[in-house]
Protein backbone atom coordinates (compact mmCIF):
# COMPACT_ATOMS: atom_id res chain seq x y z
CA UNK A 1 2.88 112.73 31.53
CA UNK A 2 1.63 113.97 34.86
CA UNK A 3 4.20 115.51 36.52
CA UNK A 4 5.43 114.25 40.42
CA UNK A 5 5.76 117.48 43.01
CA UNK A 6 8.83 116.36 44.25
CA UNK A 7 10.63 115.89 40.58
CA UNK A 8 12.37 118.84 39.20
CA UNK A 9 11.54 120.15 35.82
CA UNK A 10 14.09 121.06 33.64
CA UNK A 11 13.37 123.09 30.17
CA UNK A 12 15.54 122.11 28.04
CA UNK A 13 15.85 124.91 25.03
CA UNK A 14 17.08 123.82 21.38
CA UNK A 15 18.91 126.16 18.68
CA UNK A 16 19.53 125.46 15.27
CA UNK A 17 23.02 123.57 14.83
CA UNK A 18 23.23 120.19 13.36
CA UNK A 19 23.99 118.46 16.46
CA UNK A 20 20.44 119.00 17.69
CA UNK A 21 19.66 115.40 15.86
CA UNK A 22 21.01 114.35 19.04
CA UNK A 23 18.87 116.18 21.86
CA UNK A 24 17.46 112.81 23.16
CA UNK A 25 20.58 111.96 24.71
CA UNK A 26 20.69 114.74 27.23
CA UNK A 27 16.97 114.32 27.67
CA UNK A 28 17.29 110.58 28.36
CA UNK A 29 20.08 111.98 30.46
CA UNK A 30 18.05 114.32 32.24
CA UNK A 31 15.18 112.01 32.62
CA UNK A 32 17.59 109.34 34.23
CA UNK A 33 19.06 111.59 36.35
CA UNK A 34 15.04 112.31 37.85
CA UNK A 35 14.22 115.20 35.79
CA UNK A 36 11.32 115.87 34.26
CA UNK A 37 11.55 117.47 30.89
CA UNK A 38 10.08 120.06 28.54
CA UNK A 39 11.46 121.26 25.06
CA UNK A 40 11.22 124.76 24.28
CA UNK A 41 12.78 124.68 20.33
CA UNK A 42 13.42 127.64 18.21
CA UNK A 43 11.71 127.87 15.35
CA UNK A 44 14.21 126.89 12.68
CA UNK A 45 15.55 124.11 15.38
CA UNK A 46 12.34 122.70 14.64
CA UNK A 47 13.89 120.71 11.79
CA UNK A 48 17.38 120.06 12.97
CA UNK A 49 15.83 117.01 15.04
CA UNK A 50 13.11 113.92 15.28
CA UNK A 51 10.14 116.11 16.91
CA UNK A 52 8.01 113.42 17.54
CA UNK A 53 10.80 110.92 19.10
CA UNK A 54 10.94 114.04 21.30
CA UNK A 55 7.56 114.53 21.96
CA UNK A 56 6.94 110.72 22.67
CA UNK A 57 9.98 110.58 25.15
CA UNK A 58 9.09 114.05 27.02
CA UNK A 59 5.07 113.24 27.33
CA UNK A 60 4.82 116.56 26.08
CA UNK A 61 4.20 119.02 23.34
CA UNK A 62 7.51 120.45 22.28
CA UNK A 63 6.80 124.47 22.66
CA UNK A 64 8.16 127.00 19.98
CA UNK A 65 5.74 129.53 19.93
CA UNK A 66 3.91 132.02 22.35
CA UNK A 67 0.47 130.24 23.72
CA UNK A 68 -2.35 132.34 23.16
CA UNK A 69 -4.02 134.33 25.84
CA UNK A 70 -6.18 131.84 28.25
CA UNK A 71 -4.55 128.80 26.61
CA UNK A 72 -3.48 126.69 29.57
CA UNK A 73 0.37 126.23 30.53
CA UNK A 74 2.11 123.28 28.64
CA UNK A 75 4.93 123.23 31.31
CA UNK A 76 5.24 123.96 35.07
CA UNK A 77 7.83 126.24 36.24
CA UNK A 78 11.17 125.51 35.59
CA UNK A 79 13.90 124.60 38.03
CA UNK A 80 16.72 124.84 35.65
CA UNK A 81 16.95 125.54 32.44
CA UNK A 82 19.79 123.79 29.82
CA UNK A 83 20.57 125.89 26.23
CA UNK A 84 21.72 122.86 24.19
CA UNK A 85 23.22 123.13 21.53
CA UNK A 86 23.24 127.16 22.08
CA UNK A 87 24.34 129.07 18.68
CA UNK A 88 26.03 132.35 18.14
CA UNK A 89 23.04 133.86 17.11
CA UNK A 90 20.48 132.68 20.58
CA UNK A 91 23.40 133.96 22.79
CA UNK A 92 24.02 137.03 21.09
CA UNK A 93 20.73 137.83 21.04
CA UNK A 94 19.75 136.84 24.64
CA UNK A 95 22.82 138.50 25.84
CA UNK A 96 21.23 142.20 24.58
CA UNK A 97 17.68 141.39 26.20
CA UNK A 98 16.28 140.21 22.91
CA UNK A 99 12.92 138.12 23.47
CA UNK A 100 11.42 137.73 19.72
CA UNK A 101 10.90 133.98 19.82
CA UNK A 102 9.25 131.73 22.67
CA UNK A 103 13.00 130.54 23.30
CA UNK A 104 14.58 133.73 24.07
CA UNK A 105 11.43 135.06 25.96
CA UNK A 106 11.97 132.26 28.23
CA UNK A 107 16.11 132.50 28.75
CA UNK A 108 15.38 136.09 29.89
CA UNK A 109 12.81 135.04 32.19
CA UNK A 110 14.23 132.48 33.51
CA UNK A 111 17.22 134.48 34.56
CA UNK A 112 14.77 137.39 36.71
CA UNK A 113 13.02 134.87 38.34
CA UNK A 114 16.86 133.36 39.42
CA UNK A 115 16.75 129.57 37.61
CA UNK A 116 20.01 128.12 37.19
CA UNK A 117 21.28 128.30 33.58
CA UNK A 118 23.40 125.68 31.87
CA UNK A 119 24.95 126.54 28.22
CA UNK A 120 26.45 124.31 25.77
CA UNK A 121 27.66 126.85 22.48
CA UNK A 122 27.99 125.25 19.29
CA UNK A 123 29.57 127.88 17.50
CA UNK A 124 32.67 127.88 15.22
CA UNK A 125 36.04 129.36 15.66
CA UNK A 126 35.55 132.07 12.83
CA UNK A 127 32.21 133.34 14.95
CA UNK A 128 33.80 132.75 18.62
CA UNK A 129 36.12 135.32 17.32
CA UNK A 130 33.45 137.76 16.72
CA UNK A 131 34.05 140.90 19.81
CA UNK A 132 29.62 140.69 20.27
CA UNK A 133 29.83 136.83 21.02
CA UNK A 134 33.21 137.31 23.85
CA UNK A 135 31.33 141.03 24.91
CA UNK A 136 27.65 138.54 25.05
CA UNK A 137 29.81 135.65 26.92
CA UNK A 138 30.83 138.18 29.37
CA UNK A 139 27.32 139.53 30.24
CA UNK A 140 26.07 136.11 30.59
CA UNK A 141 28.67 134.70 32.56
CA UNK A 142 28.22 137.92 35.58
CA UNK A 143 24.86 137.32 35.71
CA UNK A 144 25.64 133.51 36.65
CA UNK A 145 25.15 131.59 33.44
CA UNK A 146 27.39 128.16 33.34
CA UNK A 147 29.07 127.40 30.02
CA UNK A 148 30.31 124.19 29.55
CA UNK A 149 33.19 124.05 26.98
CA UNK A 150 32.94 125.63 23.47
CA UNK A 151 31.96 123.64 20.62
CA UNK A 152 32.93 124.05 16.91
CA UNK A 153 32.19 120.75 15.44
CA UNK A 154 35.38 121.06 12.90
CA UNK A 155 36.16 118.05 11.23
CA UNK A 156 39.45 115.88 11.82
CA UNK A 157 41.76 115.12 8.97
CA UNK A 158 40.46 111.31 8.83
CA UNK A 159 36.65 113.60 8.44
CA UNK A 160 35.62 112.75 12.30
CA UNK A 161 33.78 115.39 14.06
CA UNK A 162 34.15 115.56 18.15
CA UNK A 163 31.56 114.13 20.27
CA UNK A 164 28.93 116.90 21.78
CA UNK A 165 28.97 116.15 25.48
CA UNK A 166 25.49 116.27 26.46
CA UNK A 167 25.97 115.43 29.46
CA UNK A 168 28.23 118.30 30.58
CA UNK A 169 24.85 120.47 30.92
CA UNK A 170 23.63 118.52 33.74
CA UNK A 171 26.89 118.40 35.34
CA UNK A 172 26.74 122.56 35.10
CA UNK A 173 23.16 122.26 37.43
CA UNK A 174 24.28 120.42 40.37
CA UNK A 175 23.55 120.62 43.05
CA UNK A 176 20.25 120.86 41.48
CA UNK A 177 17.19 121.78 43.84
């Protein structure tokens, strides 16, 4: 996919939650909304959805690990960047400065070079609870992270489960550049 100068690119980054089997709705989103897209997965995420329905609606390579020195750039520069679904452990984790996987590298990047950031959690009740995740919501929220609404995924009592609202994460970016 050769990328237009005037479209904005928007890095969309994947955690580990079983909703991911549904990330091609907020990149068809994206993509209808004039975005170009790039999917920076972690590596367990890897398996939570259809890679290669990704890869073939994208253009492009989904990234999960460093490149190696001199290999060229998959992606351009971001000009927003949406954490969908976003567990406890990514935000914990990216909260305290962590950058051990291409995905968290790339949140705490994105955030010194001032790219908006859009959050959807996926994380249950019991580990909402937890003081890190409010203390890592906190840090993330003053240095101008959106969060769209928690999500826990719990079952109804006829066994349905909410619907994720994809969609919410591009709402978080506009005005977009």
């Amino acid at each position: 996919m050769t990328r237009h100068d005037s479209t904005p690119f928007l890095y969309v980054v994947v955690c580990a939650a079983g909703v991911a089997q549904d990330v091609l709705e907020l990149i068809t989103a994206a993509q209808e909304g004039d975005w170009e897209v790039g999917v920076i997965a972690t590596p367990l995420a890897l398996r939570f959805f259809d890679t290669a329905a990704v890869e073939e609606r994208t253009g492009r390579p989904i990234r999960s690990a460093w490149r190696a020195p001199g290999d060229p750039r998959p992606f351009p520069d971001p000009d927003a960047v949406v954490v969908a679904p976003a567990t406890f452990n990514t935000i914990n984790k990216w909260a305290a400065g962590a950058a051990d996987t291409l995905a968290l590298g790339t949140l705490c990047e994105a955030y010194g070079l001032g790219v908006p950031i859009a959050v959807l959690p996926c994380v249950s009740e019991a580990l909402a609870a937890h003081p890190a995740y409010r203390a890592s919501l906190e840090r993330l929220t003053g240095m101008g992270v959106r969060f769209g609404d928690p999500y826990a995924g719990e079952a109804a009592e006829d066994g349905t489960r909410p619907r994720f609202r994809w969609e919410r994460a591009l709402d978080l970016l506009t005005p977009r550049p």
